[in-house]
Protein backbone atom coordinates (compact mmCIF):
# COMPACT_ATOMS: atom_id res chain seq x y z
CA UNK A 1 14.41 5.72 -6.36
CA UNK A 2 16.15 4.78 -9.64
CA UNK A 3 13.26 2.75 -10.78
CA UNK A 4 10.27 5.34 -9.45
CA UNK A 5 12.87 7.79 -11.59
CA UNK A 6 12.22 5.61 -14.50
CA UNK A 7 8.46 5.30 -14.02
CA UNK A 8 8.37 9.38 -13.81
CA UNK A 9 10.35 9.04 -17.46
CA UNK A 10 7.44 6.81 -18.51
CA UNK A 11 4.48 8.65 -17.03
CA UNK A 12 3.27 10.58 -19.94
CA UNK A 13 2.52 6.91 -21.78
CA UNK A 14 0.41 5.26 -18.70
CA UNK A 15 -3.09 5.00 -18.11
CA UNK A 16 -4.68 7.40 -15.99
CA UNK A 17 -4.63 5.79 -12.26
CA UNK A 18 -1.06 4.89 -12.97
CA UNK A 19 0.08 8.47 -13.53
CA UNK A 20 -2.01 10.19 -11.20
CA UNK A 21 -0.15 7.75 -8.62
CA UNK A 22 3.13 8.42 -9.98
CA UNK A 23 2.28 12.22 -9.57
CA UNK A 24 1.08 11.38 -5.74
CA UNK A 25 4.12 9.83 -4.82
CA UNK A 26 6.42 12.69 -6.27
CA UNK A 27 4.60 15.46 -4.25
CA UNK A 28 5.18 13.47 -1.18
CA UNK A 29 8.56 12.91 -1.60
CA UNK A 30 9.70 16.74 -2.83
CA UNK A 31 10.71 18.12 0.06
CA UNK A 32 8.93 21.59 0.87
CA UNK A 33 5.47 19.99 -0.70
CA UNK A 34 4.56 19.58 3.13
CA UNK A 35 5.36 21.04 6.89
CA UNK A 36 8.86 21.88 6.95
CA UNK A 37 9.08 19.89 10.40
CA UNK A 38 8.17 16.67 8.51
CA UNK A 39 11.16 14.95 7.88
CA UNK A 40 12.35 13.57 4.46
CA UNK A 41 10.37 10.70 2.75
CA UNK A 42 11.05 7.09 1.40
CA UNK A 43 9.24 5.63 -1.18
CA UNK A 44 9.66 1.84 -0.49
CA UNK A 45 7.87 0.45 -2.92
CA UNK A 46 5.17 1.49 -6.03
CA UNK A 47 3.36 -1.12 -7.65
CA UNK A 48 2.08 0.08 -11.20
CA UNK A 49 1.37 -3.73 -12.67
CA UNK A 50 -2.20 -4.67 -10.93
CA UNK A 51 -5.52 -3.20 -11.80
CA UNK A 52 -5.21 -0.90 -9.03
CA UNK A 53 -1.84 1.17 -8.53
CA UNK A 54 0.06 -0.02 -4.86
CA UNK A 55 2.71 2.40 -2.35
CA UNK A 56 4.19 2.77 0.36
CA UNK A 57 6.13 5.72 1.63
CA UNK A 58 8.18 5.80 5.40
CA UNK A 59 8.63 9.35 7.12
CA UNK A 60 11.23 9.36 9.13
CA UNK A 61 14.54 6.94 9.02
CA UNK A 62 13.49 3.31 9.41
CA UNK A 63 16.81 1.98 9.33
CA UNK A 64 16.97 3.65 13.03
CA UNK A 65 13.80 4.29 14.45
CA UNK A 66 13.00 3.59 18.41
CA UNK A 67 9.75 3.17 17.47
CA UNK A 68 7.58 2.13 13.92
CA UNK A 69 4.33 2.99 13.14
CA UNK A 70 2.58 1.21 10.06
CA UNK A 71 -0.57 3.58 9.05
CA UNK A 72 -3.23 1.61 7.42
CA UNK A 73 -6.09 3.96 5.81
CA UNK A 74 -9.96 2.82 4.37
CA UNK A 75 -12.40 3.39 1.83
CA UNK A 76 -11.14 5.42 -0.96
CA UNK A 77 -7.64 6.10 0.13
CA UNK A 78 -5.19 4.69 -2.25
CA UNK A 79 -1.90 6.12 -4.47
CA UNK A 80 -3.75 7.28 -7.21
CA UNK A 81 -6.50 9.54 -4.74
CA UNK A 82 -4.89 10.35 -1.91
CA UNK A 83 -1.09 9.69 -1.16
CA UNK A 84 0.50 13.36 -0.73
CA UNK A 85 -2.79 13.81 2.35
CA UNK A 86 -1.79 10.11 3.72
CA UNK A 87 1.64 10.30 3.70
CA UNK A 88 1.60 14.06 5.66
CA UNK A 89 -1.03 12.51 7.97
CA UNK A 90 2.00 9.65 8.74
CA UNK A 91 4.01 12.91 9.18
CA UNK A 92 1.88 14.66 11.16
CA UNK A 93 1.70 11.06 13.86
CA UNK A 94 5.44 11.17 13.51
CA UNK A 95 5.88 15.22 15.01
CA UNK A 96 2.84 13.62 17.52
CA UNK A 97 5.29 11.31 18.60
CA UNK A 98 8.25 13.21 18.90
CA UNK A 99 6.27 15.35 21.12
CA UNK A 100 5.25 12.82 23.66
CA UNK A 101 8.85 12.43 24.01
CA UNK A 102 9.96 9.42 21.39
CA UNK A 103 13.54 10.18 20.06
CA UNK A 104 13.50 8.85 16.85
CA UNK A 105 10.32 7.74 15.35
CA UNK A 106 9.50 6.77 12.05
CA UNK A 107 5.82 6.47 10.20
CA UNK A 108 4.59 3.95 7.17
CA UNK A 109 2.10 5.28 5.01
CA UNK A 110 0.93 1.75 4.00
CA UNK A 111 -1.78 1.82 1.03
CA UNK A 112 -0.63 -1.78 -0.35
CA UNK A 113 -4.04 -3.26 -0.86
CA UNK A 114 -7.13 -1.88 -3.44
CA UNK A 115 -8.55 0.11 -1.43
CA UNK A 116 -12.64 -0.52 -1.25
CA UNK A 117 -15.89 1.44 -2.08
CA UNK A 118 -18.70 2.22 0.34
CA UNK A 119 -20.11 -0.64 -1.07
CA UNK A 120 -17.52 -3.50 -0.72
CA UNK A 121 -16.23 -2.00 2.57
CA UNK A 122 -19.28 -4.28 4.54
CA UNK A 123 -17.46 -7.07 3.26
CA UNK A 124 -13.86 -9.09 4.26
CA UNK A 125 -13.03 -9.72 0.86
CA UNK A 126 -10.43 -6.86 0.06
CA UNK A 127 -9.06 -7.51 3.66
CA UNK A 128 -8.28 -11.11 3.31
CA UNK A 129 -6.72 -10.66 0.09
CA UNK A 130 -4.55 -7.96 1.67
CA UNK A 131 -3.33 -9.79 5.03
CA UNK A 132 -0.36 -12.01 3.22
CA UNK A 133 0.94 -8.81 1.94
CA UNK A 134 0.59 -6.89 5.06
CA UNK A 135 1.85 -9.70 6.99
CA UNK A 136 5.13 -10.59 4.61
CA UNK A 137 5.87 -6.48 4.55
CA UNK A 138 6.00 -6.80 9.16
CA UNK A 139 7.75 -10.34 8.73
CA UNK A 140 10.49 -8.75 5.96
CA UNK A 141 10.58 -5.57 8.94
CA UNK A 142 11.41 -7.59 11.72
CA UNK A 143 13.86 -9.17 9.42
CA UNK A 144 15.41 -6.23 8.17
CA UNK A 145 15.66 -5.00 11.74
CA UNK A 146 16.72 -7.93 14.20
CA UNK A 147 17.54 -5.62 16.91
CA UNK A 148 13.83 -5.12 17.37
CA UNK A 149 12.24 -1.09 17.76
CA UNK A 150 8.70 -1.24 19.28
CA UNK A 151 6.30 -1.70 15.66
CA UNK A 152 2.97 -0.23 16.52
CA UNK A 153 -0.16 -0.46 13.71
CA UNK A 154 -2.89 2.80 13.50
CA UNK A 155 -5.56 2.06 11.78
CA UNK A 156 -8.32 3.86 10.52
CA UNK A 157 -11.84 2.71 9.00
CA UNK A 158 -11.68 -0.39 6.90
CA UNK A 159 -8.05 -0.46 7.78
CA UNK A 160 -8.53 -1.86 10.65
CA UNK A 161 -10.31 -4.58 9.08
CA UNK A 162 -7.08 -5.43 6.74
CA UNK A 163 -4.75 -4.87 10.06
CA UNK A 164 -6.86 -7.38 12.35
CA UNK A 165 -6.73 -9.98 9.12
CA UNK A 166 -3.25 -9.08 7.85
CA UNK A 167 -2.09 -9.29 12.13
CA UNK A 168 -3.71 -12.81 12.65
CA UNK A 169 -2.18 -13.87 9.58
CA UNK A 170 1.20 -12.93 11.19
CA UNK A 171 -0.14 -14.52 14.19
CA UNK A 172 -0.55 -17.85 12.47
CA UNK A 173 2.73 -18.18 11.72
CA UNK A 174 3.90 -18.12 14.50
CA UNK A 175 5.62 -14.44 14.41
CA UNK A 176 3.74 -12.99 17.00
CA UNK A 177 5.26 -10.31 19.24
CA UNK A 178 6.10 -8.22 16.39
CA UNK A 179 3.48 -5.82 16.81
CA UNK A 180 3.21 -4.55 20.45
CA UNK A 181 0.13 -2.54 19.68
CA UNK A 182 -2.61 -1.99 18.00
CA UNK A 183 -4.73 1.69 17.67
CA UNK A 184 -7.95 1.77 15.72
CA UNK A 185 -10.09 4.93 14.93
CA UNK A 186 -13.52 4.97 12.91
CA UNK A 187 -13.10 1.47 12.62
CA UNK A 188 -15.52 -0.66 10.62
CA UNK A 189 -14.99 -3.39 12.57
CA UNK A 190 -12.84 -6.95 12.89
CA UNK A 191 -14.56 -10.06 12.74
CA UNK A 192 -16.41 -11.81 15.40
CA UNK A 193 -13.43 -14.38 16.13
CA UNK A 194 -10.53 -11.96 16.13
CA UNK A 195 -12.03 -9.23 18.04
CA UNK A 196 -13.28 -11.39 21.03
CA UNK A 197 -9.82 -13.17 21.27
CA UNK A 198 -7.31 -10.49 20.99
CA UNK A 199 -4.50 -13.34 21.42
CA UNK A 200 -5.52 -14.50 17.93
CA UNK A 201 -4.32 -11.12 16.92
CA UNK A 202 -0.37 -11.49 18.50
CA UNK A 203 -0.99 -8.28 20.60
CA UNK A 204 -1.45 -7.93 23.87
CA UNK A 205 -4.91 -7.29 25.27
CA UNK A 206 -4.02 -4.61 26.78
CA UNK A 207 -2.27 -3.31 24.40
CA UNK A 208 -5.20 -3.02 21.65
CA UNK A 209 -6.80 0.71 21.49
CA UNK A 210 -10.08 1.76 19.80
CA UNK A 211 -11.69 4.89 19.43
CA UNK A 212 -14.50 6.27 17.77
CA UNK A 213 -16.26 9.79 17.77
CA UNK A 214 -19.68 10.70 19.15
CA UNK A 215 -20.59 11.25 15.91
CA UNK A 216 -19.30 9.06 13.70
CA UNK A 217 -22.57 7.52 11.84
CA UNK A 218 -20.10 5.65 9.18
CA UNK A 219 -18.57 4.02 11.00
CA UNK A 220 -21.44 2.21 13.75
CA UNK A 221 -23.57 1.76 9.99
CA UNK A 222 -20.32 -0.51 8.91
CA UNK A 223 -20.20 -2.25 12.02
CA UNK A 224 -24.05 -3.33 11.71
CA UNK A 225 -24.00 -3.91 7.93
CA UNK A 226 -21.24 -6.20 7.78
CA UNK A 227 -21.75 -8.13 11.30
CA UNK A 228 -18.06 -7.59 12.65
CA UNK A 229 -17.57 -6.45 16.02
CA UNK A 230 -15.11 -3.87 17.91
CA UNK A 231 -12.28 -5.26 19.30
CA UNK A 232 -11.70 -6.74 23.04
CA UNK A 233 -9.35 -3.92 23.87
CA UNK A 234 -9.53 -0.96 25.81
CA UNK A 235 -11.43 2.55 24.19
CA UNK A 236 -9.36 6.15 24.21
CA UNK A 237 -11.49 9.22 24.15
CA UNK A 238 -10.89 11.57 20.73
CA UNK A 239 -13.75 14.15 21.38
CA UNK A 240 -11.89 16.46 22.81
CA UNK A 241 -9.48 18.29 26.13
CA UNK A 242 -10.47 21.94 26.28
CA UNK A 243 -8.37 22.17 29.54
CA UNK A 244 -5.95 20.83 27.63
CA UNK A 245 -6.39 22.71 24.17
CA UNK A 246 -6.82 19.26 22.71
CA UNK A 247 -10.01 19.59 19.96
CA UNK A 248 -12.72 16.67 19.21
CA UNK A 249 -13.04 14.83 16.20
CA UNK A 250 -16.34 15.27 14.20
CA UNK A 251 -17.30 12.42 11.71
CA UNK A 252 -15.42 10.11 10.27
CA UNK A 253 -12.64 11.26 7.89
CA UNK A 254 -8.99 11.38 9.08
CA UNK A 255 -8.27 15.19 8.07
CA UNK A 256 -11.07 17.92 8.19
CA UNK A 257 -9.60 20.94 8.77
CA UNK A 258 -9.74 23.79 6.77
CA UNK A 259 -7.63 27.14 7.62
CA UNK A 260 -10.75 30.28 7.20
CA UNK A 261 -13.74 27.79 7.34
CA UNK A 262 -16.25 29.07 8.99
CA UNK A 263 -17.22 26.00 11.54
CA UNK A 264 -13.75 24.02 11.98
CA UNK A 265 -14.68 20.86 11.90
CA UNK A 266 -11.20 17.91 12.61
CA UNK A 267 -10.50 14.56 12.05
CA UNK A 268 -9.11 11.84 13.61
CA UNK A 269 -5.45 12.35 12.47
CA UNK A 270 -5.66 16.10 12.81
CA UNK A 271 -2.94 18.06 14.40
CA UNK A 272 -4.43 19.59 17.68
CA UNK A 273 -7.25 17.25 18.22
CA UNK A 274 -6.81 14.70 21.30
CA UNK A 275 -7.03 11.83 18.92
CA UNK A 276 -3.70 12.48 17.47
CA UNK A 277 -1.97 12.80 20.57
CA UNK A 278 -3.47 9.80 22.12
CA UNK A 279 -2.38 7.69 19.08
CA UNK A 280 0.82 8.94 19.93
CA UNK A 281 0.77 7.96 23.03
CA UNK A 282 -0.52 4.58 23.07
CA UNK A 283 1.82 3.59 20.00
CA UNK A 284 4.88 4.55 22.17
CA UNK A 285 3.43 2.33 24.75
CA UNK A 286 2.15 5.47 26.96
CA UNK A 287 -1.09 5.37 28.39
CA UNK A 288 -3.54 7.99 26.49
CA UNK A 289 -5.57 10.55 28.16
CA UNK A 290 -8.75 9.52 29.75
């Protein structure tokens, strides 16, 4: 916090993506920018010197935390666009969580890798290049915390791309059983290899969750354009529990609602829908609603 202090001393002299993430990661952190049940914020780390500013921020304490959630996000989310909306949705899993009946969960908004365009996202490129990161920041985790609270990774659109590269990675070396599950929604896909052989992946099988909306064109056109494949895991349903009061997701964005609009439309990481609450549920290692 001393050195983001610093970079907030600096901010008026850097070039515009650099501030604008600066700003993003000071909303998130002042407490009463966001739901009042959201517990206090971390920054762990900001990353000004690449072309493309890096963050992430943990909600919750992960120091001692029954259960860890890294949140990996797609096309277009990154510090400089989107970090005060990503870091509440991590808060808004977190409350999820709680809910289901976790004690003391904690929630990493990850956005460590550039994120892509529409037009890069049909290819691996920006996925590979993120998977040593992604994989050193779970290794240095596990690390930190020997006495080992269940990790989970959520995923959404082309994150799931980077978390099936970045968790076969971890795989390789031989650190599997890190991550005891894996939750995708939207997803653009994992390649062929990886999603046929969910070993490669150093989850269990049955322990790797997709889901994707009825109508979510984006992401089935990603899938076909750039040849990966869903995973070999099981699929939870996200459109929706009236019986339940649980709402569908429509399309393919993470957070849709609008208090007042006319036709409320939700997203994947929406309080109230029944995608939220079955991505808490399978990250706590709870079986989600059929």
């Amino acid at each position: 916090m001393e050195r983001f202090r610093a970079r907030m001393r600096e901010r008026d002299a850097m070039p515009q993506r650099a501030k604008a993430a600066v700003d993003g990661v000071a909303h998130a952190l002042r407490p009463g920018s966001m739901d009042a049940a959201i517990p206090p914020r971390h920054l762990l780390f900001l990353d000004l010197e690449g072309p493309r500013p890096l963050a992430a921020v943990a909600v919750g304490e992960l120091d001692a935390a029954d259960l860890v959630t890294w949140q990996l996000s797609g096309v277009g989310i990154a510090p400089e666009t989107a970090m005060w909306g990503t870091v509440r949705e991590a808060g808004q899993l977190l409350l999820e969580q709680r809910a289901v009946g976790v004690g003391s969960p904690a929630v990493v908004a990850w956005l460590g890798y550039p994120a892509p365009t529409l037009a890069h996202a049909v290819l691996d490129l920006r996925a590979r290049a993120a998977a040593e990161r992604f994989s050193h920041e779970l290794q240095r985790f596990a690390r930190w915390r020997p006495d080992g609270p269940r990790t989970a990774v959520e995923a959404h659109s082309y994150g799931a791309t980077v978390a099936a590269h970045g968790l076969a990675a971890l795989a390789a070396e031989r650190a599997s059983g890190t991550v005891s599950c894996l939750a995708t929604t939207g997803s653009a896909g994992m390649p062929r290899r990886l999603a046929a052989d969910p070993s490669l992946l150093g989850v269990p099988a049955h322990r790797v969750f997709e889901a994707v909306a009825a109508d979510d064109a984006l992401a089935r056109l990603g899938r076909r354009l750039s040849g990966r494949t869903r995973p070999a895991g099981r699929v939870f349903d996200v459109d929706g529990r009236p019986g339940l009061g649980l709402l569908p997701v429509t399309g393919h964005n993470t957070s849709r609602f609008v208090p007042g609009a006319g036709r409320p439309r939700y997203g994947y990481r929406d309080p109230g829908t029944l995608s939220l609450r079955n991505l808490a549920l399978v990250t706590a290692g709870l079986e989600p609603l059929a």
